[in-house]
Structure formats: structure tokens, C-alpha cells
Protein backbone atom coordinates (compact mmCIF):
# COMPACT_ATOMS: atom_id res chain seq x y z
CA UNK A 1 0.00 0.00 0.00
CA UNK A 2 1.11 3.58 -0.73
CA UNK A 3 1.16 6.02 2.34
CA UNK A 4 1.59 10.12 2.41
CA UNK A 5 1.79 11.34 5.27
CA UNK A 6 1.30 15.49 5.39
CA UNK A 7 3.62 17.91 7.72
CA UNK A 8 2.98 20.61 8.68
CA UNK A 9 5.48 23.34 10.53
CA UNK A 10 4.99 22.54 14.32
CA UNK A 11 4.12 18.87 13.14
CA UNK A 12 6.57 16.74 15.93
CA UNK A 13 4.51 13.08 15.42
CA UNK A 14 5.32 12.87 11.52
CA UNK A 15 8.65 10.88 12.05
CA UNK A 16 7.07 8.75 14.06
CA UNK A 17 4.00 7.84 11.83
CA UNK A 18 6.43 7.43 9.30
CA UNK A 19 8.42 4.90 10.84
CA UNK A 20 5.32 3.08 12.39
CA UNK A 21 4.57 3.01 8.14
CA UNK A 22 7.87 1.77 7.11
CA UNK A 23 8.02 -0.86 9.67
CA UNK A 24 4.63 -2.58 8.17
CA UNK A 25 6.02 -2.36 5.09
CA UNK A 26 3.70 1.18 3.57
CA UNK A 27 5.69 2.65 0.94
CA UNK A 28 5.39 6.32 2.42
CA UNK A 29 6.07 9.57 1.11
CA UNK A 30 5.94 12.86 3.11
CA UNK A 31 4.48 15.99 1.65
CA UNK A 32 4.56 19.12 2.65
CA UNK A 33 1.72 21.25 3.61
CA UNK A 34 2.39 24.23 0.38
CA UNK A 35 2.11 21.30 -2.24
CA UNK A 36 -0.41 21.20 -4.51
CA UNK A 37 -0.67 17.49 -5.86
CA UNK A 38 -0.51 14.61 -3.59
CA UNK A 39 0.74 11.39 -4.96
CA UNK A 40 -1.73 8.48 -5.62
CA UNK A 41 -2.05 7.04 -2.28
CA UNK A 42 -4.00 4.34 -0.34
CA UNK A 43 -3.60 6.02 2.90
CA UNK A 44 -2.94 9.79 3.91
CA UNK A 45 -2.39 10.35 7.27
CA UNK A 46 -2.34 14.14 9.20
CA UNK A 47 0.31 13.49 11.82
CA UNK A 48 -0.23 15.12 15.42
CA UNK A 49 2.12 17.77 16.74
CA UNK A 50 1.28 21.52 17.22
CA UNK A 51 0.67 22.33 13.48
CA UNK A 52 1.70 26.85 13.70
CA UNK A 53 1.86 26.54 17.40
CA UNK A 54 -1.63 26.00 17.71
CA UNK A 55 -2.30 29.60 17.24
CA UNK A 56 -6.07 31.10 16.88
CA UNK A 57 -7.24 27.21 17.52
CA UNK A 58 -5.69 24.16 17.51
CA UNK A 59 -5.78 23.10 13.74
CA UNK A 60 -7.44 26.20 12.32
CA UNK A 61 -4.43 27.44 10.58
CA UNK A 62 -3.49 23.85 9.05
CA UNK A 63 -7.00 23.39 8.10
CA UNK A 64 -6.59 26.48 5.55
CA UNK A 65 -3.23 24.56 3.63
CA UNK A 66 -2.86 24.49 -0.08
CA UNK A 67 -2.82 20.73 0.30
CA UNK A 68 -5.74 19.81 2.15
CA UNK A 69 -8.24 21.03 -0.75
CA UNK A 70 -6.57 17.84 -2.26
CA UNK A 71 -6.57 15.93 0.98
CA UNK A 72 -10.79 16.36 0.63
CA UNK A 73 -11.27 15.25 -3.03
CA UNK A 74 -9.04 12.41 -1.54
CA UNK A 75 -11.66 11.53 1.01
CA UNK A 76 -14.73 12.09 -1.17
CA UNK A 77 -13.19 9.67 -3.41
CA UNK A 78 -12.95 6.84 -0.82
CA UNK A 79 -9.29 7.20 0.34
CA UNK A 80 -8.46 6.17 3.73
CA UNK A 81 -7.81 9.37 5.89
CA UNK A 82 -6.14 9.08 9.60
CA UNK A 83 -5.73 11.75 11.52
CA UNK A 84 -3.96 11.28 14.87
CA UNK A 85 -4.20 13.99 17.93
CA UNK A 86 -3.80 17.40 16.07
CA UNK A 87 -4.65 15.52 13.12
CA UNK A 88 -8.21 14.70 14.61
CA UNK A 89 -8.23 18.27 15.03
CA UNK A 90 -7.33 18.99 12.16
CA UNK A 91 -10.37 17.12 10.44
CA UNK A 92 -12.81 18.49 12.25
CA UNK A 93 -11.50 22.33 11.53
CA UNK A 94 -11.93 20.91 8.00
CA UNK A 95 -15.21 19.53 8.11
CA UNK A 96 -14.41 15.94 6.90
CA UNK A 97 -15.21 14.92 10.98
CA UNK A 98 -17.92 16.45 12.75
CA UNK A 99 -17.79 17.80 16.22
CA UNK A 100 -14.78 19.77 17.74
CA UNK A 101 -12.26 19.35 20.20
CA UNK A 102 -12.35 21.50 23.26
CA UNK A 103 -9.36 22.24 26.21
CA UNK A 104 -9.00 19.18 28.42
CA UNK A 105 -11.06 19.21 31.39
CA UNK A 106 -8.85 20.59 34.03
CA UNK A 107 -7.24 22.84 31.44
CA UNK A 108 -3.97 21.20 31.88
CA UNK A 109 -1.57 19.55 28.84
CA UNK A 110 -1.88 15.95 29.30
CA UNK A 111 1.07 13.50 28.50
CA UNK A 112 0.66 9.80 30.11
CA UNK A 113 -0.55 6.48 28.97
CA UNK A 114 -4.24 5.79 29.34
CA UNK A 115 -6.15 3.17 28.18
CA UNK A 116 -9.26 2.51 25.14
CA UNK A 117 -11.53 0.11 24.23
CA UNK A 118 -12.13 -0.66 21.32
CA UNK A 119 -15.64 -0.34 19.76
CA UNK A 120 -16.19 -1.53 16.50
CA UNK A 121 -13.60 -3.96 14.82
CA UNK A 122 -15.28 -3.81 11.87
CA UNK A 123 -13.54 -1.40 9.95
CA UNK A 124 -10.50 -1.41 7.48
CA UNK A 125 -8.89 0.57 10.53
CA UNK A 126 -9.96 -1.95 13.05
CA UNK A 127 -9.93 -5.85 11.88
CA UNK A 128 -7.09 -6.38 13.22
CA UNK A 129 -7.99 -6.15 16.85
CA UNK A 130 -11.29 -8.06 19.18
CA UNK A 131 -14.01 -5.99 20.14
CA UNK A 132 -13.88 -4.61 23.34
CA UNK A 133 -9.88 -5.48 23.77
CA UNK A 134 -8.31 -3.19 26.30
CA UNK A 135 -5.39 -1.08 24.85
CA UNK A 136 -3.01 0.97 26.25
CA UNK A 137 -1.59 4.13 24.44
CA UNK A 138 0.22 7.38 25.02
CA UNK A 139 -1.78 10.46 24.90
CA UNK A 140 -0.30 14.19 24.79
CA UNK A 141 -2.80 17.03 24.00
CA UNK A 142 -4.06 20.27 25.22
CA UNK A 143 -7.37 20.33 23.26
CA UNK A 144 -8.60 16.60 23.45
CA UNK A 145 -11.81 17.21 25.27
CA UNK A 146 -14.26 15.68 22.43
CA UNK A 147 -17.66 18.07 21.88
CA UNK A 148 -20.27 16.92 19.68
CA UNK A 149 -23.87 18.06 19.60
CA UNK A 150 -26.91 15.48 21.00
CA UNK A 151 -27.94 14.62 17.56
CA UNK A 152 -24.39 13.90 16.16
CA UNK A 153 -24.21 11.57 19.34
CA UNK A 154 -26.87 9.77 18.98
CA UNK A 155 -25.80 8.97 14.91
CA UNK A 156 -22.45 7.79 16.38
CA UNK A 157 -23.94 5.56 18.85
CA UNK A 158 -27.04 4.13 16.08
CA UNK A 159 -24.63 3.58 12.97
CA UNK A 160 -21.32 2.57 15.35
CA UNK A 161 -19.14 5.33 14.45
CA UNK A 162 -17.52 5.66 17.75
CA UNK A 163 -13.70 4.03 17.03
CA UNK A 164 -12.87 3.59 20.48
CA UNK A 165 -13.10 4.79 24.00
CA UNK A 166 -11.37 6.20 27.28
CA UNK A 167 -11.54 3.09 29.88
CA UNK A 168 -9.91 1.73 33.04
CA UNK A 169 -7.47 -1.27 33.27
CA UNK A 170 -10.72 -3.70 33.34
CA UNK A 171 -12.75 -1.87 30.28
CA UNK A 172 -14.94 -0.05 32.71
CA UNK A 173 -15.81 3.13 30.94
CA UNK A 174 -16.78 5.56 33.45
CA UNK A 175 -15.47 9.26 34.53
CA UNK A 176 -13.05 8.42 36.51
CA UNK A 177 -11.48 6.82 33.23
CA UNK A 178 -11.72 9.79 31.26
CA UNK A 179 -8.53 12.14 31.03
CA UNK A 180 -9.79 14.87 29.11
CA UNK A 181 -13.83 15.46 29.76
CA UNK A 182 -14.66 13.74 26.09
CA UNK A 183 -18.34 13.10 25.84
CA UNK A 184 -19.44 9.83 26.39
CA UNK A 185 -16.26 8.75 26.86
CA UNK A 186 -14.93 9.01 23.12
CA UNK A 187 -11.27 8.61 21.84
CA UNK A 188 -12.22 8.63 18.57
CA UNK A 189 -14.43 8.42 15.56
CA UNK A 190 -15.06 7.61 12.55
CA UNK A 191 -17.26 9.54 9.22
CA UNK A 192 -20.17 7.80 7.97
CA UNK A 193 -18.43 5.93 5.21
CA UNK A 194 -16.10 4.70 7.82
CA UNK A 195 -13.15 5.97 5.44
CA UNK A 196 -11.80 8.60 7.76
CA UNK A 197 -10.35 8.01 11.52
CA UNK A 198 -9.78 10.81 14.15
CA UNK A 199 -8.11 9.53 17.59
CA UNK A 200 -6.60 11.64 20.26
CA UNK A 201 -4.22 9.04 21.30
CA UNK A 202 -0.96 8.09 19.35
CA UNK A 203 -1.31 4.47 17.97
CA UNK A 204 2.29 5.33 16.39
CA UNK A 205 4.05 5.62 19.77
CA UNK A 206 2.94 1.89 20.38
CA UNK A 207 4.44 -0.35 18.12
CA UNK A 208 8.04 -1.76 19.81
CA UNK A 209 7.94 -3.72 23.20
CA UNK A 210 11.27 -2.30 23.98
CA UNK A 211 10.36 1.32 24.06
CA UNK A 212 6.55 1.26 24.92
CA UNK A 213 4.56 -2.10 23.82
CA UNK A 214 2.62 -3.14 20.35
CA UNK A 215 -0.87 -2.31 21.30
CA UNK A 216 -0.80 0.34 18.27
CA UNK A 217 0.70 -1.98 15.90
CA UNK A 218 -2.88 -3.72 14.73
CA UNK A 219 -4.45 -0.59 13.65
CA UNK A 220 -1.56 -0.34 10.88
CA UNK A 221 -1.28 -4.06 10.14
CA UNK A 222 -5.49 -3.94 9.92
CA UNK A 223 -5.13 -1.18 7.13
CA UNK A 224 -2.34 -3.12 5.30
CA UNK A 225 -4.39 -6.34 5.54
């Protein structure tokens, strides 16, 4: 499968989705955020980092990029879009995922290892793990808090668009296992065509037991299967 993967100044995650890429065998090109043609790809992911300092909003300015008008026909046209942590934020300053993402609960930058359930397994993003298997990955975000309106909520609950969720060690999905204030819990969702993936949490920083452990490492072998 053929990857791009599209940086943007203040991106810090794009080296690391990269190698996460490499290592199941994508062949990945980056592109940078002026560029006006992306390659043919299978997959385009929008990296997380602090895309122009997160200035105005986070993602506002990097929703405005030469390349993203491309990035859309991309997605209209069935292309598999992941956006991870500024990414997801990214997407929904765009308007390819609804709802928003809001300043974490206690208005603090959270960096720590929490953990998700996953929700639906049924996805090209998402066959490669059970339902309801526990993971744990690294979150690190200012603006994670997940806002959606009631009727958006309801469509995410009814047609299973809800990727996965914030949960305790034994899947218990309650506030206490929330780390941001997300509603209902959510890590992150998919659109209705179940094409396009926005998570908080950085699947890429879990994929070698020496440095963290592998519980990311399905969600790229899922897409390459």
C-alpha cells in the first residue's frame, strides 16, 4: 500500500507515523503542507504535533493549507484518511469529521498512557484487533476534550461510528477513566463511510515492546491487511 503522510510546521509526530509506516512495510512519502498534488495514495495520514503553534485554535491554521483542498477530493473519493491527535483536530477544523475538540477538562496539557476500548472492529482501521480489547496508548494534547452536539451523538452511537473509547485497566468506561472530559467517553471516531479516523491518542508511539509495547501496531497491520 502507498502512504503520504502530510507535515505541517509545528508537526513533531510525523517521524514517528512514518516509521510506524515503514516498519509494516507502507511505501510512504511525506508531503509538505504548500504542495499542490498529492501522490496516488492508499492512505494519507495528518500526523499530530502543534501544526503553527496552535495559534487562533488548535488546527485552524493547518485546516486552511494548499494541500488539504486535495486531501478532501481524496476523502470524497474513498481514500483512507487518519488523523492522529492534532490531526483529529485537524479534520474536524476541516469539516471531513464532525464535532470539535475543546481544552482538556482541568485545562492542563496531558502526556501519560491511558487506556481505550475498542468499539467496532469492523472497519479497514480496526480488523485487526477483538471488540472490546483493552489497549493501552500514550496520549499528549491540550485540546482533546471531544464536543459533539446530541444529535451527532446519537448517529455515532445508532450507525457505530464511535472508534474507540477512554476506559480503566478492566474496560470499565466511566469518569473516573476519562482524562480529558470527552463526551461519552470518546477517543475517537469515525465519518459515515467509515473511510476517515480521528483519535486523540498516538497508535504510532505503540508499536516496539522495547520502548513502549505493540498495542498500536494492529491498527496499521489492519489497514495493510
Amino acid at each position: 500500500m502507498k502512504s503520504s503522510v502530510i507535515v505541517f510546521p509545528g508537526s513533531n509526530c510525523d517521524r514517528d507515523i512514518a516509521v510506524a509506516l515503514e516498519k509494516m512495510q507502507f511505501k510512504n512519502t511525506m508531503i509538505w503542507h504548500k504542495e499542490t498534488v498529492l501522490p496516488k495514495s492508499d492512505l494519507i495520514v495528518i500526523p499530530g504535533g502543534f501544526s503553527y503553534g496552535d495559534y487562533l485554535r488548535s488546527g485552524a491554521i493547518a485546516g486552511k493549507s494548499k494541500i488539504i483542498d486535495e486531501v478532501i477530493k481524496a476523502a470524497n473519493s474513498g481514500c483512507l484518511i487518519l488523523g492522529i491527535c492534532n490531526g483529529f483536530q485537524i479534520l474536524t477544523e476541516t469539516g471531513l469529521l464532525r464535532g470539535t475538540l475543546l481544552r482538556n477538562k482541568n485545562l492542563k496539557f496531558i502526556n501519560k498512557d491511558v487506556r481505550i476500548r475498542v468499539m467496532n472492529n469492523d472497519t479497514k482501521f480496526s480488523n485487526k484487533y477483538k471488540k472490546d480489547q483493552i489497549l493501552k496508548i500514550n496520549i499528549a494534547h491540550n485540546e482533546g476534550n471531544f464536543f459533539t452536539d446530541r444529535k451527532h451523538l446519537e448517529e455515532l452511537k445508532k450507525d457505530e461510528l464511535i472508534a474507540f473509547k477512554y476506559c480503566d485497566e478492566k474496560g470499565n468506561i466511566n469518569e473516573e477513566s476519562n482524562p480529558n472530559g470527552s463526551i461519552d467517553n470518546i477517543a475517537g471516531i469515525f465519518n459515515s463511510k467509515k473511510n476517515i479516523l480521528g483519535m486523540m491518542p498516538h497508535p504510532e508511539r505503540m508499536i516496539d515492546e522495547v520502548i513502549s509495547n505493540k498495542d498500536g501496531l494492529n491498527l496499521f497491520s489492519s489497514l495493510i491487511n
